[in-house]
N, C-alpha and C. Protein backbone atom coordinates (compact mmCIF):
# COMPACT_ATOMS: atom_id res chain seq x y z
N UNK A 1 25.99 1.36 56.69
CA UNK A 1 24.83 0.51 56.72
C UNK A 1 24.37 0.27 55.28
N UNK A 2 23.95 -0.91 55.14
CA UNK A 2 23.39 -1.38 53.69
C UNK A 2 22.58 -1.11 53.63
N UNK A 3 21.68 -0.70 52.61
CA UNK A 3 20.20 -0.69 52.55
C UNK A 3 20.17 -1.72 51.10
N UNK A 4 18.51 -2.44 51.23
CA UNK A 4 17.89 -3.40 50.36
C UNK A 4 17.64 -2.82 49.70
N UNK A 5 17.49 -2.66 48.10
CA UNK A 5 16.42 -2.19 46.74
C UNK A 5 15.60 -3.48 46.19
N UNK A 6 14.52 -3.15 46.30
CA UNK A 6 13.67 -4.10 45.70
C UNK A 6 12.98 -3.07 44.63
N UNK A 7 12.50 -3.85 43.49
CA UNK A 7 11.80 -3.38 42.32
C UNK A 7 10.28 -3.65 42.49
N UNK A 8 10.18 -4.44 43.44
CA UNK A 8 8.70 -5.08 43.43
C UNK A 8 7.81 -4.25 44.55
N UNK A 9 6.93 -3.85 43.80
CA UNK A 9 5.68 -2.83 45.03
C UNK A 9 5.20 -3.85 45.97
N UNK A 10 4.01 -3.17 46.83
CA UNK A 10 3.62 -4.07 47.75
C UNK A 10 2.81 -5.10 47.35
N UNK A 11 2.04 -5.85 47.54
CA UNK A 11 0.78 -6.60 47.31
C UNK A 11 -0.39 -5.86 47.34
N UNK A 12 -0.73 -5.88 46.52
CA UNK A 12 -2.04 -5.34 46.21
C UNK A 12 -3.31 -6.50 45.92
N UNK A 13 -3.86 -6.12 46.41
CA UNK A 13 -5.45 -6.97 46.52
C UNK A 13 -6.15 -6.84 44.64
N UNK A 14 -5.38 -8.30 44.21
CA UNK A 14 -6.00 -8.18 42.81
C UNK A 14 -8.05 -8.77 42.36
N UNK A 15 -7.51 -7.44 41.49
CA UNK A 15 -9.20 -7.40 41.25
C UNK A 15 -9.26 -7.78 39.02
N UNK A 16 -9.95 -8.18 39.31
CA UNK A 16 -10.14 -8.67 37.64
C UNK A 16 -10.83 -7.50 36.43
N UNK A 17 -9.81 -7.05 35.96
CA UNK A 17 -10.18 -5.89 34.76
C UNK A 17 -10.81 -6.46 33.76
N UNK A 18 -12.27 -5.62 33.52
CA UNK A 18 -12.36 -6.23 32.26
C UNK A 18 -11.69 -5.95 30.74
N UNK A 19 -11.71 -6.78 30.19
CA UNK A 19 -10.47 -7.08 28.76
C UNK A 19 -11.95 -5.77 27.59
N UNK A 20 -10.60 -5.40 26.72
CA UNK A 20 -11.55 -4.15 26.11
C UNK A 20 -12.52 -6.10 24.23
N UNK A 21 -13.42 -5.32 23.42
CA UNK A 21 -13.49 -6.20 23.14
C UNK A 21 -12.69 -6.37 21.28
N UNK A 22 -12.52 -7.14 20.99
CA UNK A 22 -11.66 -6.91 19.67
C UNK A 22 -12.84 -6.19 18.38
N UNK A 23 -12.42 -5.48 18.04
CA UNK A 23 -13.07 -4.22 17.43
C UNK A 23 -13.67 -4.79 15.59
N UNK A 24 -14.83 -4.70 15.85
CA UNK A 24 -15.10 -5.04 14.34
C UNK A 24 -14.00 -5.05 12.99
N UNK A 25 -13.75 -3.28 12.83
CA UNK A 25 -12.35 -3.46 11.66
C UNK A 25 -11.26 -4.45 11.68
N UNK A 26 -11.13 -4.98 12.48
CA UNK A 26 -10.08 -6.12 12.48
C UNK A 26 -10.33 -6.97 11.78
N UNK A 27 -11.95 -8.02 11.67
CA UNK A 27 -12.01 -8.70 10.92
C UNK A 27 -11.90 -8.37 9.27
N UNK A 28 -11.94 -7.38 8.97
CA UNK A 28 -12.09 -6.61 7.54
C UNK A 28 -10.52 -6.34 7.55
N UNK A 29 -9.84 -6.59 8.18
CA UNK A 29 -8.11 -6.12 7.80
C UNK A 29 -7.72 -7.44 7.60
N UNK A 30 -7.87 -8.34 8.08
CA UNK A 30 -7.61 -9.60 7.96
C UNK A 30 -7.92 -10.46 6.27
N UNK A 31 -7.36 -11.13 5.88
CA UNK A 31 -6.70 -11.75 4.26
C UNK A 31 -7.85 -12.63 4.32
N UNK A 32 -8.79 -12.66 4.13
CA UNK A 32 -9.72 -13.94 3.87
C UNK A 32 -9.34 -14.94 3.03
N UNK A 33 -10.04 -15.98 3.57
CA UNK A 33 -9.33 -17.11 2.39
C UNK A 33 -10.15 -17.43 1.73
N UNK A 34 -9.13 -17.86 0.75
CA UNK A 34 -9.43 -17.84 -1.28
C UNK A 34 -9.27 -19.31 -1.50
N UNK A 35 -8.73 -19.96 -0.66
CA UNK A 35 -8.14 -21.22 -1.15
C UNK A 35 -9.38 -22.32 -1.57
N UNK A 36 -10.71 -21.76 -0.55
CA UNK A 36 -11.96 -22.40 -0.78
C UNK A 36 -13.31 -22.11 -1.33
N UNK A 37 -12.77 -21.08 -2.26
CA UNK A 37 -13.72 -20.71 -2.91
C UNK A 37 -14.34 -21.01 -4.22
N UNK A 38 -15.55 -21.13 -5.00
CA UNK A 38 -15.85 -21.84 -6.04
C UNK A 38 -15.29 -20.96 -7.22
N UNK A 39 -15.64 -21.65 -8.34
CA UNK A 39 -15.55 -21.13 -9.66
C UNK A 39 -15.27 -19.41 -9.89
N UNK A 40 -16.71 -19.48 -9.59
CA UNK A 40 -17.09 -17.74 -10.07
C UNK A 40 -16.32 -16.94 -9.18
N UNK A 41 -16.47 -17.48 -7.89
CA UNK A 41 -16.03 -16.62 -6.73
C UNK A 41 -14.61 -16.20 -6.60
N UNK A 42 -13.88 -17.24 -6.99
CA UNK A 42 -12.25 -17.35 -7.09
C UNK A 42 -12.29 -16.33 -8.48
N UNK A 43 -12.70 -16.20 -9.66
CA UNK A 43 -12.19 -15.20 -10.31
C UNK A 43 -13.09 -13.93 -10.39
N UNK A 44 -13.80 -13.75 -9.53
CA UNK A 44 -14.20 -12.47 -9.07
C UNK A 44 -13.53 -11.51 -7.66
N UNK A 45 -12.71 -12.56 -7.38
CA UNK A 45 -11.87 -11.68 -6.28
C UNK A 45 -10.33 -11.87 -6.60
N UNK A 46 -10.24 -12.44 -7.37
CA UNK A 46 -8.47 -12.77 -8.16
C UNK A 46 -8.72 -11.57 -8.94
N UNK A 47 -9.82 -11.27 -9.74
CA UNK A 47 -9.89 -10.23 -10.52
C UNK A 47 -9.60 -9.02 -9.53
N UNK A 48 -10.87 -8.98 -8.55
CA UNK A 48 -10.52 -7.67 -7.97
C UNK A 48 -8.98 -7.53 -6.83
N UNK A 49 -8.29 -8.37 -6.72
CA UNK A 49 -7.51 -8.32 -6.17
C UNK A 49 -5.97 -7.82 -7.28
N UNK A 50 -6.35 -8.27 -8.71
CA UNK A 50 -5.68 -7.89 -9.85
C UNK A 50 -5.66 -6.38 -10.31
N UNK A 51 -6.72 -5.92 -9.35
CA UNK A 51 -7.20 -4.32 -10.07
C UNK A 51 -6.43 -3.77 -8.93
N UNK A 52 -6.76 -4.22 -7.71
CA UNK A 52 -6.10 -3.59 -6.38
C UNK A 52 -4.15 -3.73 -6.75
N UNK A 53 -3.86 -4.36 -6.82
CA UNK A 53 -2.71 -4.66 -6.90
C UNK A 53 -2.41 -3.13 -8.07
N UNK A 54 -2.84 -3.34 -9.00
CA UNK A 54 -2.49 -2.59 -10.27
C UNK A 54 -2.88 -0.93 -9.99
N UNK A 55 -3.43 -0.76 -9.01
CA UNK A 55 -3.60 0.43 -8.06
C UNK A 55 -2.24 0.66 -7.67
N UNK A 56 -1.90 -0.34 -6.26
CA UNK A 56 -0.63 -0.13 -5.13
C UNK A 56 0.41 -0.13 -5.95
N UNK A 57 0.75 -1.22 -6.54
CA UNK A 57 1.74 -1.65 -7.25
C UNK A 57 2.42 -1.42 -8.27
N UNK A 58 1.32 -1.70 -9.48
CA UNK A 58 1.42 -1.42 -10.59
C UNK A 58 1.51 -2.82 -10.90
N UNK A 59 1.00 -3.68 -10.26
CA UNK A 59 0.59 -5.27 -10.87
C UNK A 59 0.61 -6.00 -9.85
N UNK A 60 0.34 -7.73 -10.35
CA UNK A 60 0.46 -8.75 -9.56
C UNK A 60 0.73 -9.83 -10.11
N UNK A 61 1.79 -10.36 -9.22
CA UNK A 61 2.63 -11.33 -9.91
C UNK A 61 2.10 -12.15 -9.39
N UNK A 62 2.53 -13.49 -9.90
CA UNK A 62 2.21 -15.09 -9.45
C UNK A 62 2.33 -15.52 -8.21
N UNK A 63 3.55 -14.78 -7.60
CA UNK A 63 3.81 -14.78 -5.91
C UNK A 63 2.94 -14.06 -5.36
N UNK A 64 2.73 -12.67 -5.77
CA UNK A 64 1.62 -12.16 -4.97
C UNK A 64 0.07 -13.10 -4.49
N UNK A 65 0.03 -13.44 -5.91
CA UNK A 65 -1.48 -14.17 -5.47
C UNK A 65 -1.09 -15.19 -4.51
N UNK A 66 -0.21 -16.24 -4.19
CA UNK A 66 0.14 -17.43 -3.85
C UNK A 66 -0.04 -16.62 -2.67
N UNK A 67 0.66 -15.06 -1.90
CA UNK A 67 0.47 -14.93 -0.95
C UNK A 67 -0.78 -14.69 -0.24
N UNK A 68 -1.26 -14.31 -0.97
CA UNK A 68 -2.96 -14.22 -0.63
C UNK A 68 -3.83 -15.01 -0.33
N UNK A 69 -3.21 -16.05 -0.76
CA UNK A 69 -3.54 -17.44 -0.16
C UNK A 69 -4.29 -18.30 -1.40
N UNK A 70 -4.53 -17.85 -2.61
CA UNK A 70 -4.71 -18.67 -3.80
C UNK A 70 -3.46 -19.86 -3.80
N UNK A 71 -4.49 -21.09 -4.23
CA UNK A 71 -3.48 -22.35 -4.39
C UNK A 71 -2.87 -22.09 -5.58
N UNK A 72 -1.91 -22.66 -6.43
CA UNK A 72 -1.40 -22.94 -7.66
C UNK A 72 -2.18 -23.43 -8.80
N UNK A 73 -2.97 -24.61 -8.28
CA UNK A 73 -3.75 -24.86 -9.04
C UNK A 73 -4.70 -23.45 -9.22
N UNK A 74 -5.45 -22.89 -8.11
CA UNK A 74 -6.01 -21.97 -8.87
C UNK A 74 -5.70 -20.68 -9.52
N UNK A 75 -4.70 -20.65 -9.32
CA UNK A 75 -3.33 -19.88 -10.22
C UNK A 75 -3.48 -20.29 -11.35
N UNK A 76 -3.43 -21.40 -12.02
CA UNK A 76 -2.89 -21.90 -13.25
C UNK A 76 -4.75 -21.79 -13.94
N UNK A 77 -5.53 -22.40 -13.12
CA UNK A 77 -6.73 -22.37 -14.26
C UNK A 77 -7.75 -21.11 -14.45
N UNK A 78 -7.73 -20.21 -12.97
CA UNK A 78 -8.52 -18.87 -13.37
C UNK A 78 -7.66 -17.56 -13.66
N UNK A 79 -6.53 -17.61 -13.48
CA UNK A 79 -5.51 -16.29 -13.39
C UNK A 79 -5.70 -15.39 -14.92
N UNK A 80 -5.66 -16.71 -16.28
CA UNK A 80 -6.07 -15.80 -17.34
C UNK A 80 -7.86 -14.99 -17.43
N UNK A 81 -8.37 -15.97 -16.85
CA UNK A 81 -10.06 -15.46 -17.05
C UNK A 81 -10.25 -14.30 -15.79
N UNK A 82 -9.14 -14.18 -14.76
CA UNK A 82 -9.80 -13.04 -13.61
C UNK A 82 -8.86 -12.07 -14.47
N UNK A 83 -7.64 -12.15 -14.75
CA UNK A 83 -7.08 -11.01 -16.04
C UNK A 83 -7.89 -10.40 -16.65
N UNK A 84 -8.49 -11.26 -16.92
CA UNK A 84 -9.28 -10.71 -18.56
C UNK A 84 -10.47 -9.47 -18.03
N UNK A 85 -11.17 -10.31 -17.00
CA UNK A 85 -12.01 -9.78 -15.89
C UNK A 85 -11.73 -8.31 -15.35
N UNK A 86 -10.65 -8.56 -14.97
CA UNK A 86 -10.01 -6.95 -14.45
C UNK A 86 -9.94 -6.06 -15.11
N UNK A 87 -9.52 -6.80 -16.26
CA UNK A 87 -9.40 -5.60 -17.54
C UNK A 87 -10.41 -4.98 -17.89
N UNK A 88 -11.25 -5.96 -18.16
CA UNK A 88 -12.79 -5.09 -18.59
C UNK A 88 -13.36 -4.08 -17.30
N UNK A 89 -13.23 -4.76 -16.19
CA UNK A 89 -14.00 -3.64 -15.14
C UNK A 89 -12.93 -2.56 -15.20
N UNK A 90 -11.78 -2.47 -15.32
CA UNK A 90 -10.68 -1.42 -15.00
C UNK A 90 -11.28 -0.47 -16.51
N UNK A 91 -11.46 -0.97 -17.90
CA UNK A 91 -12.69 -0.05 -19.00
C UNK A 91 -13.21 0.58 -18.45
N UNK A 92 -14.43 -0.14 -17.68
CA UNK A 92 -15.29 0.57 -17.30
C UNK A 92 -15.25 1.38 -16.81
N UNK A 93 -14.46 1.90 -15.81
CA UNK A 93 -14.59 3.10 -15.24
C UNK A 93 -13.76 3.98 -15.27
């Protein structure tokens, strides 16, 4: 005699779980974007992103920033002034 195998359980009477909710730290892990930021702002976080790097790394290259989401252009006109920037706060302490 044959017997059937099925993988599938019975029917169950579906009931709606609630979903858990997405957890504050997530937004803080997430890459904010740079691409729209003004003057000051773009080389106050190119800077500190220059100090971070020089932490993990031991620097940051031109690709790095591009990945971070800095445009080229703002590559080319704040990259020496958030340098310079880093340097002095990396003095300081």
């Amino acid at each position: 005699m044959r017997r059937r195998h099925c993988n599938r359980l019975p029917a169950k009477p579906r009931r709606l779980i609630a979903q858990a909710t997405v957890p504050g730290f997530i937004d803080t892990s997430l890459v904010p974007n740079r691409a729209g930021l003004d003057q000051h702002a773009t080389v106050q976080r190119m800077a500190s992103d220059m100090r971070e790097a020089s932490h993990r790394e031991g620097g940051m290259t031109r690709e790095g920033l591009e990945l971070l989401g800095y445009t080229k252009q703002q590559i080319d006109t704040f990259a020496s002034a958030a340098r310079q920037l880093a340097n002095e706060q990396a003095a300081m302490t």
